[in-house]
Protein backbone atom coordinates (compact mmCIF):
# COMPACT_ATOMS: atom_id res chain seq x y z
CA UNK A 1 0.00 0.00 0.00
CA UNK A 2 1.13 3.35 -0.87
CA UNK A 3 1.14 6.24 1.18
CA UNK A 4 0.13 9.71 0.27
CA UNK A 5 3.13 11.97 0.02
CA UNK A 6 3.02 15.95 1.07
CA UNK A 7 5.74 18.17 0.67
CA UNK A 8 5.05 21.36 2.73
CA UNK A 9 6.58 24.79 1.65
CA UNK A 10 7.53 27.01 4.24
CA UNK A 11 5.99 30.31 4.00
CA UNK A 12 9.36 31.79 2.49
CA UNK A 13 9.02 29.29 -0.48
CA UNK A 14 11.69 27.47 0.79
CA UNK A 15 11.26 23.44 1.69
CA UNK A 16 11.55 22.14 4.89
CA UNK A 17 11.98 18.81 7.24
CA UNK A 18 13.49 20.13 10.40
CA UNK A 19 10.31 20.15 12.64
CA UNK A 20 11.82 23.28 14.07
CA UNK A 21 9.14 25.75 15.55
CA UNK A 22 9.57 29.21 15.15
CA UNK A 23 10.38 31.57 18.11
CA UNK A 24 7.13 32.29 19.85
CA UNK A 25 8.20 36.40 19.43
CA UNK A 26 5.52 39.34 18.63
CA UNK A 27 2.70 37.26 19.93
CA UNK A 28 0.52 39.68 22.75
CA UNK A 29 -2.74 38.76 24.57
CA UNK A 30 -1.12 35.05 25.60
CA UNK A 31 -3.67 35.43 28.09
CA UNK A 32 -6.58 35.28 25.10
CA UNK A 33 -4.47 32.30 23.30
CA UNK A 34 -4.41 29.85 26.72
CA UNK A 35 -8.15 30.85 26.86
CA UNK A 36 -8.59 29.80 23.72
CA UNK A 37 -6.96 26.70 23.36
CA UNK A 38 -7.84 25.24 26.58
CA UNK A 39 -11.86 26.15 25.38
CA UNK A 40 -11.29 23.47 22.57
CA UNK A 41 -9.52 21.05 25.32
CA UNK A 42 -12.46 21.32 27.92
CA UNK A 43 -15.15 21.00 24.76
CA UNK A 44 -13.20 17.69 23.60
CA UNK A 45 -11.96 16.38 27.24
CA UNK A 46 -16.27 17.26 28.96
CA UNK A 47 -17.65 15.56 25.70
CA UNK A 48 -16.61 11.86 26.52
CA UNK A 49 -18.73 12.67 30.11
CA UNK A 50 -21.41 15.24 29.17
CA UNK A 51 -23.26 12.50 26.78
CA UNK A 52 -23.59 9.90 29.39
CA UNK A 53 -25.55 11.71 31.97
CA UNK A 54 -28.10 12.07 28.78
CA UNK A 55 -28.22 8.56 27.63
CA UNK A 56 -31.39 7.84 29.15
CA UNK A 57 -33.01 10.46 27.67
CA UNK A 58 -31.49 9.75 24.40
CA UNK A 59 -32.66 6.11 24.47
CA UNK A 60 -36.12 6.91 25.02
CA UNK A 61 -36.48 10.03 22.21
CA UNK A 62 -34.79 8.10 19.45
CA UNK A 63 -35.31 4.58 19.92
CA UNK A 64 -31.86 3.17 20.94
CA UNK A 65 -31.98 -0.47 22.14
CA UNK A 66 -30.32 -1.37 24.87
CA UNK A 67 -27.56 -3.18 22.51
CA UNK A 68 -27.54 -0.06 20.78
CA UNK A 69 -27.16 2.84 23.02
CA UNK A 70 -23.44 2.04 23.54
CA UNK A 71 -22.68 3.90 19.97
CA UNK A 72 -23.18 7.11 21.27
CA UNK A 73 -20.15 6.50 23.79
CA UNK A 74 -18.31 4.08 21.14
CA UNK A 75 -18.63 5.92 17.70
CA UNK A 76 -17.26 9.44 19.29
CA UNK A 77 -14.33 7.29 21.00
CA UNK A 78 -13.31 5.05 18.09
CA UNK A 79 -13.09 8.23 15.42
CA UNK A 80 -11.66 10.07 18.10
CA UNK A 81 -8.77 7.37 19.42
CA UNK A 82 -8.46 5.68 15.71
CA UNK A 83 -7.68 9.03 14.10
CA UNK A 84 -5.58 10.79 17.00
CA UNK A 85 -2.21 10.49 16.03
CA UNK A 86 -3.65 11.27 12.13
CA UNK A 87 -4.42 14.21 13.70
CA UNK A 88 -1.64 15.24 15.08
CA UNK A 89 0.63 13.86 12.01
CA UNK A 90 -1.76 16.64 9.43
CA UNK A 91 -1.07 19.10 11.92
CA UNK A 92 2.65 18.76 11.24
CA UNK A 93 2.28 18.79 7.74
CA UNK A 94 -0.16 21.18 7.16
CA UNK A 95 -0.05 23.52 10.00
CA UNK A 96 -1.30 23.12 13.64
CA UNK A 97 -3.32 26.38 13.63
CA UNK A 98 -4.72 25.61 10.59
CA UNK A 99 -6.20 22.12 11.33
CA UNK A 100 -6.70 23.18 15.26
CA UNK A 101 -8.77 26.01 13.87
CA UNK A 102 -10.43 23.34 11.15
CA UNK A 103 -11.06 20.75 14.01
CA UNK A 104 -12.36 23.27 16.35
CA UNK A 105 -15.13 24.59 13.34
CA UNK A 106 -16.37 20.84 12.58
CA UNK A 107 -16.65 20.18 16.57
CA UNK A 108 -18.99 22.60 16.33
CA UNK A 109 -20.73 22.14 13.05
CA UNK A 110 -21.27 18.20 14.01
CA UNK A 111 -22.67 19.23 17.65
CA UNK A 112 -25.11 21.03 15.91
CA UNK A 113 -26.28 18.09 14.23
CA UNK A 114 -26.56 15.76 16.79
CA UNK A 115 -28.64 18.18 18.75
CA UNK A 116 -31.13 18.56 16.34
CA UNK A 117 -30.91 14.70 15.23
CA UNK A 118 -34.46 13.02 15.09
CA UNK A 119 -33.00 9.77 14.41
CA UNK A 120 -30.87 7.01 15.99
CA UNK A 121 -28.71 7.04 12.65
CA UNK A 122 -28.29 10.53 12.59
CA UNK A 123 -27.30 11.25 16.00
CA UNK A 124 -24.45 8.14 15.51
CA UNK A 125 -22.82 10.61 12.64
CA UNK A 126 -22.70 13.39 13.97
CA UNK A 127 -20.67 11.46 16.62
CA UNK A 128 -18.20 10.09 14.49
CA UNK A 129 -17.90 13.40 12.84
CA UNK A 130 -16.99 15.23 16.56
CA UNK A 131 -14.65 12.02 16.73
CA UNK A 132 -12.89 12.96 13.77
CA UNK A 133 -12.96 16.56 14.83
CA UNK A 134 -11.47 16.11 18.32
CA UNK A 135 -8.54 14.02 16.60
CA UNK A 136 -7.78 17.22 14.57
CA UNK A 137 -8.19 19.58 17.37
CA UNK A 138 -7.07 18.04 20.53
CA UNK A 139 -3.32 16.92 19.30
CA UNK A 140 -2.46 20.35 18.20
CA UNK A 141 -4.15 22.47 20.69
CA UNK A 142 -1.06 21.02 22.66
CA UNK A 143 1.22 22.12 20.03
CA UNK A 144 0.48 25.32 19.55
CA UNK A 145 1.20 26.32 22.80
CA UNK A 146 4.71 25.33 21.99
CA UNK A 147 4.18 27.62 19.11
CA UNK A 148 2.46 30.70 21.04
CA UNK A 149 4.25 30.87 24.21
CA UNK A 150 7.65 31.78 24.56
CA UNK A 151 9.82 28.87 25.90
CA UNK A 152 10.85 29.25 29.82
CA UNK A 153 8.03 30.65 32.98
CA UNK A 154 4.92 31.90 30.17
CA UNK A 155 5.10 27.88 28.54
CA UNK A 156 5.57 25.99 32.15
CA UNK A 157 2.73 28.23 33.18
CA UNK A 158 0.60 27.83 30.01
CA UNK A 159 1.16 23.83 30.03
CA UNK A 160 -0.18 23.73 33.65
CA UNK A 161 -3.41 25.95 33.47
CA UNK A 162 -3.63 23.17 30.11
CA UNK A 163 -3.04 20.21 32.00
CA UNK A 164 -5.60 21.32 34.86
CA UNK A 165 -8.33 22.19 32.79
CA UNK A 166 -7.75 18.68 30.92
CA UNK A 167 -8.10 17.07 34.44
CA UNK A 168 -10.90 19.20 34.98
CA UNK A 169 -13.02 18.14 32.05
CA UNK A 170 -14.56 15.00 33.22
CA UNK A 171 -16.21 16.82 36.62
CA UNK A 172 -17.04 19.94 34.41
CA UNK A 173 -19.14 17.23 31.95
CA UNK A 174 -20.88 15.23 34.66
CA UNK A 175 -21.87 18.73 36.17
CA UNK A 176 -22.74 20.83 33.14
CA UNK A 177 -24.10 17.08 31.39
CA UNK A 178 -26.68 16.89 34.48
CA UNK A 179 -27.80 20.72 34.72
CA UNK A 180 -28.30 21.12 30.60
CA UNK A 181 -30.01 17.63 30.13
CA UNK A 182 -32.59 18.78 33.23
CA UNK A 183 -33.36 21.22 29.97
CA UNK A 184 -33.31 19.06 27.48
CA UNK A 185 -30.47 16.31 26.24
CA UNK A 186 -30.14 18.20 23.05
CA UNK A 187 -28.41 21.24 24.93
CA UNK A 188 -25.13 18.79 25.52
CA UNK A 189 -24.76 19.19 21.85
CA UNK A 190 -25.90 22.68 21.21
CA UNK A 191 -23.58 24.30 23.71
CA UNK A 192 -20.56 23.44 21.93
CA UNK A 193 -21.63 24.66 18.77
CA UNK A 194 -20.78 28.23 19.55
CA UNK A 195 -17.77 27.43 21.32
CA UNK A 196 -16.60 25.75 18.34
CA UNK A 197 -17.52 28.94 16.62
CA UNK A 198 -15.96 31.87 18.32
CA UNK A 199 -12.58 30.04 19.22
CA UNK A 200 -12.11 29.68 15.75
CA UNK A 201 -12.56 32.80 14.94
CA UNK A 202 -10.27 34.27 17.66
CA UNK A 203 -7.33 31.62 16.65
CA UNK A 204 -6.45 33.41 13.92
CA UNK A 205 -6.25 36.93 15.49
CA UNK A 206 -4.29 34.96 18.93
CA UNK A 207 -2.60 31.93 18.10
CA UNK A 208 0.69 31.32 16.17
CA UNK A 209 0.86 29.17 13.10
CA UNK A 210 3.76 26.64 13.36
CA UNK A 211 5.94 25.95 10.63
CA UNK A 212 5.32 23.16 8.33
CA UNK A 213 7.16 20.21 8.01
CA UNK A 214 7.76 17.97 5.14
CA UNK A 215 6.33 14.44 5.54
CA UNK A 216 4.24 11.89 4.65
CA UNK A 217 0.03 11.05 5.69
CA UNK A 218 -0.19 7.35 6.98
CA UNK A 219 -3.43 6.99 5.46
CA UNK A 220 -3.20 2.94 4.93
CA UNK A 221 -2.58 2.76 9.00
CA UNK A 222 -5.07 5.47 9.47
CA UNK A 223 -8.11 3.63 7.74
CA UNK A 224 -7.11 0.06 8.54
CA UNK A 225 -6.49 0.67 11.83
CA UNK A 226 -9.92 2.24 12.65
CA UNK A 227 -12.15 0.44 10.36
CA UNK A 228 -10.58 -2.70 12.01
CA UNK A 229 -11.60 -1.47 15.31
CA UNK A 230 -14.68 -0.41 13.86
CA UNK A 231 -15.71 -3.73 12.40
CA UNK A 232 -14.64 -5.45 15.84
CA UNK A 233 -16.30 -3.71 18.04
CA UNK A 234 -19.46 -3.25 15.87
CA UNK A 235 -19.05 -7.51 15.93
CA UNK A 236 -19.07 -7.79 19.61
CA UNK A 237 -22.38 -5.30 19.55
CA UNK A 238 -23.91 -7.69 17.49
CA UNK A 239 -23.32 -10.65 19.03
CA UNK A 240 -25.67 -9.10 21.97
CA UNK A 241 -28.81 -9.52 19.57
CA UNK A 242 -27.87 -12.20 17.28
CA UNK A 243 -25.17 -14.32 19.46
CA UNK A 244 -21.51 -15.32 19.30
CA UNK A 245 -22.62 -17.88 16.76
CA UNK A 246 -24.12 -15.46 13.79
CA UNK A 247 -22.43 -15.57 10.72
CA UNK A 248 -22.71 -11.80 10.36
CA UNK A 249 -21.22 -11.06 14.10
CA UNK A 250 -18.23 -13.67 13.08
CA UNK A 251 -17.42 -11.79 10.14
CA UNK A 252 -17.32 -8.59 11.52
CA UNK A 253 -14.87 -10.09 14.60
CA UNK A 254 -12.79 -11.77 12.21
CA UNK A 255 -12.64 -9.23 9.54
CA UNK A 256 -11.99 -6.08 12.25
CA UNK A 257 -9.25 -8.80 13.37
CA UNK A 258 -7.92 -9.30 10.14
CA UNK A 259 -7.50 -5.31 9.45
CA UNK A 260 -5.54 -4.61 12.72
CA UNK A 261 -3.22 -7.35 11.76
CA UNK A 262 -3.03 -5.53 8.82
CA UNK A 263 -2.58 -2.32 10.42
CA UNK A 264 -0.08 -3.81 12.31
CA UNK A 265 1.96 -5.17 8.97
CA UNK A 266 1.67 -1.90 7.74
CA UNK A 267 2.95 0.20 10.73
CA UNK A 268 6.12 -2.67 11.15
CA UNK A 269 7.03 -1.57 7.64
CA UNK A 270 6.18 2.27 7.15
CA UNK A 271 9.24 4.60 7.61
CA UNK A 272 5.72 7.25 8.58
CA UNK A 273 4.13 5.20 11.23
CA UNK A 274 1.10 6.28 12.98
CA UNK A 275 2.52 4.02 15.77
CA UNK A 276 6.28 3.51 15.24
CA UNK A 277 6.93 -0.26 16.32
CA UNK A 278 10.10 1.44 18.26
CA UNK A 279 7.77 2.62 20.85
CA UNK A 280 6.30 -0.53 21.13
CA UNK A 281 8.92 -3.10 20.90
CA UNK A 282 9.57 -2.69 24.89
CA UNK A 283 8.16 -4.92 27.67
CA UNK A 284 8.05 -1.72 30.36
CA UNK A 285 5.95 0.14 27.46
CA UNK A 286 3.88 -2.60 26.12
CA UNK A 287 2.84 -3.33 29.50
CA UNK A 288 2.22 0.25 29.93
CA UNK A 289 -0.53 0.59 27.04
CA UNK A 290 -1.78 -2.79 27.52
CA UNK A 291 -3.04 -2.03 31.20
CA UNK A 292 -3.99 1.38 29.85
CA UNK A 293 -6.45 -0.46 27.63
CA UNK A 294 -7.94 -2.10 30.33
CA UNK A 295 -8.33 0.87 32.31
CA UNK A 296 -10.13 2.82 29.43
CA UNK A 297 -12.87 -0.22 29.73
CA UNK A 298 -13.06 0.02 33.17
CA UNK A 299 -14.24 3.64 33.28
CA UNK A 300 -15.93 3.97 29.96
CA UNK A 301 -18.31 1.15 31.47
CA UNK A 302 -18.35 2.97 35.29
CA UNK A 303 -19.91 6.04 33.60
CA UNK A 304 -21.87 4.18 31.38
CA UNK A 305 -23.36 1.96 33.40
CA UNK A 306 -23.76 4.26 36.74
CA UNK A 307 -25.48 6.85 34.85
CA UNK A 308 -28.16 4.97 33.27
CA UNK A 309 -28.41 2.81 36.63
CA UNK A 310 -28.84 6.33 39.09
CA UNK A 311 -31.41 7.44 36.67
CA UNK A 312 -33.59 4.89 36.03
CA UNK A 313 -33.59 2.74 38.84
CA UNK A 314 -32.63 5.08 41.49
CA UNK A 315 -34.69 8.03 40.20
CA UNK A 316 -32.16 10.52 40.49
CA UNK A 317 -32.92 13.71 38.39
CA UNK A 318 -29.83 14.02 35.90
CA UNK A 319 -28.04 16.65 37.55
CA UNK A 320 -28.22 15.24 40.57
CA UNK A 321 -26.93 12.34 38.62
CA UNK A 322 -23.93 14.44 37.52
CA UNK A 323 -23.63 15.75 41.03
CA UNK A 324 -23.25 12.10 42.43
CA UNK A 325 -20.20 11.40 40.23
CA UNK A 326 -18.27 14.83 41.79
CA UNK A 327 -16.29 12.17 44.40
CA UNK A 328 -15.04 10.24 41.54
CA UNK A 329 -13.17 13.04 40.49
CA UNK A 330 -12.48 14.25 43.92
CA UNK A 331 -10.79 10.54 44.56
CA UNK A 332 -9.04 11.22 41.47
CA UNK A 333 -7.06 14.26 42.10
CA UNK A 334 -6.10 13.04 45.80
CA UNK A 335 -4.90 9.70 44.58
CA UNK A 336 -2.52 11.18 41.83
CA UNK A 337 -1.38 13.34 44.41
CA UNK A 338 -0.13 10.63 46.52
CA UNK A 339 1.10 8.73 43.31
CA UNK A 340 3.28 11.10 42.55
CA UNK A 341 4.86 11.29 46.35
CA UNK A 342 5.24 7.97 45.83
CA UNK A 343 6.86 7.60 42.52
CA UNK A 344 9.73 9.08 43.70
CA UNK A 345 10.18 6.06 46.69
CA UNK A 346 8.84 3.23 45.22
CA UNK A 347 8.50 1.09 42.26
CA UNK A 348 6.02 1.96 39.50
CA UNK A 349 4.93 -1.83 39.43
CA UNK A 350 3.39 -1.71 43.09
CA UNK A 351 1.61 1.79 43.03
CA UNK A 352 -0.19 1.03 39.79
CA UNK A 353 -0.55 -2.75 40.80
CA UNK A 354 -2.57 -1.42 43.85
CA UNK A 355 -4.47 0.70 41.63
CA UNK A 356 -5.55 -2.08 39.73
CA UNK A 357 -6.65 -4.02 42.43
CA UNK A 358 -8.40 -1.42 44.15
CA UNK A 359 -10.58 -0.96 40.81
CA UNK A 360 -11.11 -4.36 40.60
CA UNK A 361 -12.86 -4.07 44.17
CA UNK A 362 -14.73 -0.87 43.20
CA UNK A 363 -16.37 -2.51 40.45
CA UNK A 364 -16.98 -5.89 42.25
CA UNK A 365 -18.92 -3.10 44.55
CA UNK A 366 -20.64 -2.15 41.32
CA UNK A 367 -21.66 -5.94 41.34
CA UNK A 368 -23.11 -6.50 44.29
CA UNK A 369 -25.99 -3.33 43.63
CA UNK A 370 -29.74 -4.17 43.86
CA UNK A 371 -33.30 -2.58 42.93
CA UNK A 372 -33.22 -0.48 46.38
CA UNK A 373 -29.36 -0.04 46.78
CA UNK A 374 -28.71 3.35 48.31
CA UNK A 375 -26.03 5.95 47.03
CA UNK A 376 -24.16 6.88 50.28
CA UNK A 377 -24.16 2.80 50.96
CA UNK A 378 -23.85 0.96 47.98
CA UNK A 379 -22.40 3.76 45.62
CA UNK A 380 -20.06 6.00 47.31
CA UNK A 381 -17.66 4.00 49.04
CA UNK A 382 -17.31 1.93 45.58
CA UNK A 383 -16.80 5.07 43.49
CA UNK A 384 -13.80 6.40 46.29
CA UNK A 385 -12.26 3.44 45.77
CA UNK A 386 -12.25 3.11 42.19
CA UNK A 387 -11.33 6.58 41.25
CA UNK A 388 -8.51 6.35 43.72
CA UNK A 389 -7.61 3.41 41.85
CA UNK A 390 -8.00 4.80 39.01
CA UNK A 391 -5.44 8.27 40.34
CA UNK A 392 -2.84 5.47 41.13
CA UNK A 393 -2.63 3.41 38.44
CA UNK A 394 -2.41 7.05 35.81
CA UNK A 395 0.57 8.71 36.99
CA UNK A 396 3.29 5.47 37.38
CA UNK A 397 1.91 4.48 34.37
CA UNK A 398 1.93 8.18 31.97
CA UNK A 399 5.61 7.48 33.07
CA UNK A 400 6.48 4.29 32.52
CA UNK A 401 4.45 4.80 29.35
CA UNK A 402 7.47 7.30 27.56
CA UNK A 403 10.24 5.53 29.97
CA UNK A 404 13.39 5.09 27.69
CA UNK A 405 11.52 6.72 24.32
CA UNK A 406 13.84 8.84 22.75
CA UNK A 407 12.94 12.59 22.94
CA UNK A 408 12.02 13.43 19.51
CA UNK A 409 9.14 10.51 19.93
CA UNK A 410 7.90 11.50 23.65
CA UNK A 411 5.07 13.28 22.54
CA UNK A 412 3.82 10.12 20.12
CA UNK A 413 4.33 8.02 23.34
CA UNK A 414 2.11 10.31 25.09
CA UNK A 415 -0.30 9.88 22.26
CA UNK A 416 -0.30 6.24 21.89
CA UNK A 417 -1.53 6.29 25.78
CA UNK A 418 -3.99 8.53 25.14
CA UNK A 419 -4.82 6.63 22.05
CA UNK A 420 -5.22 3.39 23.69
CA UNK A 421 -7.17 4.38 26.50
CA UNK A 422 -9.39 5.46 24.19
CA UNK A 423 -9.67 2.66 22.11
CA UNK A 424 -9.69 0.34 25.39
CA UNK A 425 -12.80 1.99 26.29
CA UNK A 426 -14.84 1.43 23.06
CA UNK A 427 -13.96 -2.53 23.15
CA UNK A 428 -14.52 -2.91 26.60
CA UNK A 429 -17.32 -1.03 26.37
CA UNK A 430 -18.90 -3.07 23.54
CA UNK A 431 -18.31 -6.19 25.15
CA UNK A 432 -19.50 -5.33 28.71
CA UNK A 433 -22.23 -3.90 26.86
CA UNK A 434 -22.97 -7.10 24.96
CA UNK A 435 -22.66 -8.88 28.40
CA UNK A 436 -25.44 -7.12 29.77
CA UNK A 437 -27.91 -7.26 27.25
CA UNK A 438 -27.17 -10.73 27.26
CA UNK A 439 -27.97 -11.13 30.70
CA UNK A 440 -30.53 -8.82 30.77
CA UNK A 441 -32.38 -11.15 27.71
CA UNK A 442 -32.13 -14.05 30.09
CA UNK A 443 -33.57 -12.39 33.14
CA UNK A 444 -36.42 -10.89 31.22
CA UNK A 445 -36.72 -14.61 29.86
CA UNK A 446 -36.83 -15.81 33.14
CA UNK A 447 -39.26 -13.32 34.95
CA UNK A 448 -41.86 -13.61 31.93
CA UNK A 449 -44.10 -16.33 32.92
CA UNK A 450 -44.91 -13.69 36.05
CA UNK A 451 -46.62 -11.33 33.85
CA UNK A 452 -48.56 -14.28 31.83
CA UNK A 453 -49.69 -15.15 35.36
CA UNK A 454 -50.70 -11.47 36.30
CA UNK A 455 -52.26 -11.34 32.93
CA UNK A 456 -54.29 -14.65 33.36
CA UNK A 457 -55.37 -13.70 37.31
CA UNK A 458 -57.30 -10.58 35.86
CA UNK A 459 -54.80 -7.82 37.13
CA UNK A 460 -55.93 -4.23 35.85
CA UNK A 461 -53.64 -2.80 33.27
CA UNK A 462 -51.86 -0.31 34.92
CA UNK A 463 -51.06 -3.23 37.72
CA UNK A 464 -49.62 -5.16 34.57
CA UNK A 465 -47.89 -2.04 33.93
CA UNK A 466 -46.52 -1.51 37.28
CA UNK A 467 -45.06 -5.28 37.38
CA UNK A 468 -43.45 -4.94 34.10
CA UNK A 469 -41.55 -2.05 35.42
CA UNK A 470 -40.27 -3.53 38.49
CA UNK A 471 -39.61 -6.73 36.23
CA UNK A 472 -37.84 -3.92 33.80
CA UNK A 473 -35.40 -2.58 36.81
CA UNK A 474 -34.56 -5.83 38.26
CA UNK A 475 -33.40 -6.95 34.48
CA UNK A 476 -31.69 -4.13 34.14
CA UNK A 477 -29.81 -3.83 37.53
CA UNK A 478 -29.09 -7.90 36.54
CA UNK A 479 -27.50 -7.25 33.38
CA UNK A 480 -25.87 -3.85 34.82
CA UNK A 481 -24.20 -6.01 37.71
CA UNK A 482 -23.30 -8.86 35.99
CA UNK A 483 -20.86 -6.53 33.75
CA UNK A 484 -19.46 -5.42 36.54
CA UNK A 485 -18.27 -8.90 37.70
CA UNK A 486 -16.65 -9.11 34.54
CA UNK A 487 -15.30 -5.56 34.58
CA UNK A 488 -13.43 -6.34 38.09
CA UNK A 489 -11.78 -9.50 36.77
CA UNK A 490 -10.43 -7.66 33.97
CA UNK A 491 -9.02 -4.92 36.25
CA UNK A 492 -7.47 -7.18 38.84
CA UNK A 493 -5.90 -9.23 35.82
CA UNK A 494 -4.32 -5.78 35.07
CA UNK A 495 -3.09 -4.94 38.06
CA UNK A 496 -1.60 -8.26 38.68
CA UNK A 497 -0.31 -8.33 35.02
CA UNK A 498 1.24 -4.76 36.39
CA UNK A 499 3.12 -6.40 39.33
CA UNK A 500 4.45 -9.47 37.58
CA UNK A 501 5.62 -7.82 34.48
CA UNK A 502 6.33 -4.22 35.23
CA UNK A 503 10.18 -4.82 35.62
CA UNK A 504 11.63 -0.45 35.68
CA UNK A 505 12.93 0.28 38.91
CA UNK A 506 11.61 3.76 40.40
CA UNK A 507 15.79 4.99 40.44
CA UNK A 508 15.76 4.00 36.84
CA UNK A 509 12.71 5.93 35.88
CA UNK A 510 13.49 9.51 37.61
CA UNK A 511 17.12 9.06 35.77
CA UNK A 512 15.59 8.36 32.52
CA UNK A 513 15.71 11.67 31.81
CA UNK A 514 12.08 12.52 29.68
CA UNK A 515 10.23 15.92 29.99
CA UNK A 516 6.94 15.29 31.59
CA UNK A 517 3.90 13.75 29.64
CA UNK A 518 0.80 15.13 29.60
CA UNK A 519 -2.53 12.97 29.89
CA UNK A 520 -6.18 13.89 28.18
C-alpha cells in the first residue's frame, strides 16, 4: 500500500523537514491564546462525560436499544482514538493552527447536528464526525502552545493551566451534562456549537501558526487501523442480539481482526508510522498501554453503566446524577497526588498494581448493587475506591508509558496512551455492553411467565404495567451487575499483570531523563 506523500513549503518558499518551531516572538494577549486553546480542550476532554448523563433520555427520544445505546459513547471514542495520532501527524504537515482552527469549526458544526438529530442514525454521525474533529483539534491544541508561548516561565505556566483544565473536564461534563439535560439532552450538543464557533474565529487573530514540516500522511494505517476497530467492536455489539454464533457477528470479529493485523503489517514496515513499532517493541511500554487499555474499559463502562443505573432505577434527576459522580473526580485528584509522592520512593509496578486491584474491588462493589441499593451505601464507598484506583494506576503508568523513548518521539508516546485508553474503552465497552444485554435477555426470559400469570389472574392494566416495570429494573440492575463482575476481573488481571511484568525500577525511571507527559 502506498502512502500519500506531502511536501510542505515554508511560507518563504523554501522546503523544509526540520520540525523546528519558530520563536514564539511578537505574539501579545497570551492570556486570550491559553483561553482559547484550553476552550477546545475542555469541549473535547467534557464531551466523553457530558453525553452519558443524557443517555437515558437519548434512548427513550430516538429509539436506541439497549444493545444499541453504547454507539453514542463508542462511535465518538473510536473516530476520536483511531484518528488521533492522524491528527496530530496533518497538523505537522499542514499547520497546527490551521487544522486546530479546522477541528475546532467541525466540533462545532457536528454538535449542531446531533442536537437537532431526530434519528438514531443521525445522532451516531454526527458522533463520528466530533470524533474525527477532536482528533484534529485536541493533538495540536497542545502544540500550539509550543508555538504561542515563549519557551521558559509563560510555557511551564501555560502547560499547567492546560493540564488542569484537561483534568478538569470529566467533573465539568458530569456537572454541566446533568444541569443542561434537566433542559433538554439536546443542549449537551448545542452548547458546543458556539464554542466551536468563536474560538475559531479568535485563533487566527491569537494563536501562532507553526511551521510546516515535510512528511508523509499514513493513510493505509489510518483507515485500517480504525475500520478494524470499527468492524470489531461493531461484531461484539452484534453478538448481543444475534449471538456469538451469527455468521454476520463472526465476520465482523474476524474481519476487524484481520484489518488490525493488517494495520499492524503496515505500521512494522512504514518509515511514517502512525505508531512507530520502536515505541512498542519494549516490555516496560507494552505493558504500559496494555493495562492502559484495560483501564479505558473500566471507566468507559463505570460512567456508562452508573449513569443509566442512578437514573432509572434510582430516580435521580440528571443533575443530581452528575452531582453524584463529583467524588469520583475528587478521589481522582487526591490519589494522583499521593502517586506522585510515591513515585519518587517506590516502584512503579506496586503503586499502579494497587491501583488495579483497588478498581477491581470498586467494580466488584458495582456488582453487588440491587433494585433499592442506596447511594451513600452501595455507591459512594465503591466510586472512592475506584477513582482512587483509578489516580494510582495514571501517573506510574503516563511514566512508565514514555520511559526510555527517545525525545524526539515522547510526545507520540504520550499519544499512543492517550490513544489506547481510548480505544480500550470502546472494546470494553462493547463487550460489557454485549454482556449485559445478554444477561438482561435471560432475566427478562426468566421473569416472563410472572406477567402471563398477572395477565391470566385478571390484574388491571396499569397493575400489569406496574409489574413490568419492576420486572424492567430488576433486568436491568441484573445485566448492569453482571458486567461489573466481569469488569473487576479484567481490572485485577491488570493490576496483577502490572506487578508481575512491570520490571523499571523507580531509580531508573526519575534518571531516565524525559520531559513530563501530559494525559487527556
Amino acid at each position: 500500500m502506498s502512502e500519500e506523500v506531502i511536501n510542505a513549503d515554508r511560507p518563504d518558499g523554501r522546503q523544509t523537514g526540520t520540525g523546528a518551531e519558530p520563536a514564539a516572538h511578537g505574539h501579545r494577549n497570551l492570556g486570550i491564546a491559553l483561553a482559547l486553546i484550553c476552550m477546545a480542550q475542555l469541549m473535547v476532554v467534557l464531551d466523553g462525560t457530558i453525553v452519558n448523563i443524557a443517555l437515558p433520555h437519548i434512548k427513550g427520544d430516538l429509539g436506541f436499544s439497549d444493545a444499541s445505546l453504547p454507539w453514542v459513547v463508542n462511535a465518538y471514542a473510536l473516530a476520536f482514538g483511531g484518528l488521533l495520532l492522524l491528527g496530530g501527524r496533518i497538523g505537522d504537515i499542514l499547520g497546527r493552527r490551521k487544522v486546530f482552527v479546522i477541528g475546532v469549526v467541525l466540533f462545532g458544526l457536528a454538535s449542531f447536528i446531533g442536537g437537532i438529530a431526530q434519528s438514531e442514525t443521525v445522532l451516531l454521525i454526527s458522533r463520528i464526525l466530533q470524533g474525527l474533529a477532536a482528533a484534529a483539534a485536541s493533538p495540536n491544541a497542545l502544540a500550539l502552545i509550543t508555538t504561542t508561548f515563549p519557551a521558559g516561565k509563560e510555557r511551564n505556566r501555560a502547560m499547567g493551566v492546560y493540564a488542569a483544565m484537561s483534568g478538569a473536564g470529566a467533573a465539568v461534563g458530569l456537572i454541566l451534562g446533568g444541569a443542561l439535560t434537566e433542559a433538554s439532552w439536546r443542549w449537551t450538543f448545542f452548547i458546543n456549537t458556539p464554542i466551536g464557533l468563536l474560538v475559531a474565529i479568535l485563533a487566527f487573530r491569537y494563536l501562532g501558526e507553526s511551521e510546516r514540516q515535510t512528511g508523509k500522511f499514513d493513510l493505509p494505517g489510518a483507515i485500517t487501523g480504525t475500520v478494524g476497530l470499527t468492524s470489531l467492536v461493531y461484531g461484539l455489539t452484534h453478538a448481543a442480539t444475534n449471538g456469538w454464533g451469527d455468521a454476520l457477528t463472526l465476520t465482523y470479529i474476524l474481519g476487524g481482526l484481520a484489518l488490525i493485523a493488517i494495520f499492524l503489517g503496515i505500521e512494522a514496515r512504514s518509515r511514517h508510522a502512525l505508531m512507530p513499532f520502536r515505541i512498542l517493541a519494549n516490555r516496560t511500554r507494552g505493558i504500559s498501554f496494555f493495562v492502559m487499555l484495560i483501564v479505558g474499559a473500566a471507566m468507559f463502562s463505570m460512567f456508562y453503566f452508573l449513569g443509566i443505573f442512578v437514573q432509572s432505577i434510582m430516580g435521580y434527576s440528571a443533575l443530581k446524577t452528575g452531582v453524584s459522580f463529583l467524588p469520583f473526580s475528587v478521589g481522582i485528584v487526591v490519589a494522583a497526588q499521593v502517586a506522585s509522592t510515591l513515585v519518587a520512593r517506590m516502584d512503579p509496578r506496586w503503586i499502579a498494581g494497587v491501583g488495579g486491584v483497588l478498581v477491581g474491588a470498586g467494580m466488584f462493589g458495582f456488582s453487588r448493587l440491587e433494585v433499592d441499593s442506596t447511594y451513600l451505601t452501595h455507591l459512594l464507598p465503591y466510586i472512592l475506591v475506584l477513582s482512587f484506583g483509578m489516580g494510582l494506576i495514571f501517573v506510574p503508568l503516563t511514566l512508565t508509558a514514555v520511559s526510555g523513548v527517545a525525545a524526539e518521539d515522547s510526545g507520540v508516546g504520550s499519544a499512543v496512551l492517550n490513544t489506547v485508553q481510548q480505544i480500550g474503552g470502546a472494546v470494553g465497552l462493547a463487550l460489557l455492553g454485549t454482556i449485559s444485554t445478554s444477561a438482561i435477555k435471560d432475566k427478562f426470559a426468566e421473569l416472563a411467565p410472572g406477567l402471563q400469570q398477572a395477565a391470566a389472574s385478571g390484574q388491571s392494566p396499569d397493575q400489569i404495567k406496574q409489574l413490568q416495570g419492576q420486572f424492567t429494573a430488576l433486568a436491568t440492575t441484573h445485566g448492569f451487575t453482571r458486567a461489573f463482575l466481569w469488569s473487576s476481573a479484567l481490572a485485577v488481571g491488570a493490576g496483577l499483570i502490572t506487578m508481575i511484568g512491570l520490571s523499571i525500577k523507580h531509580k531508573d525511571l526519575a534518571n531516565d531523563g524525559q520531559s513530563p507527559v501530559h494525559m487527556g
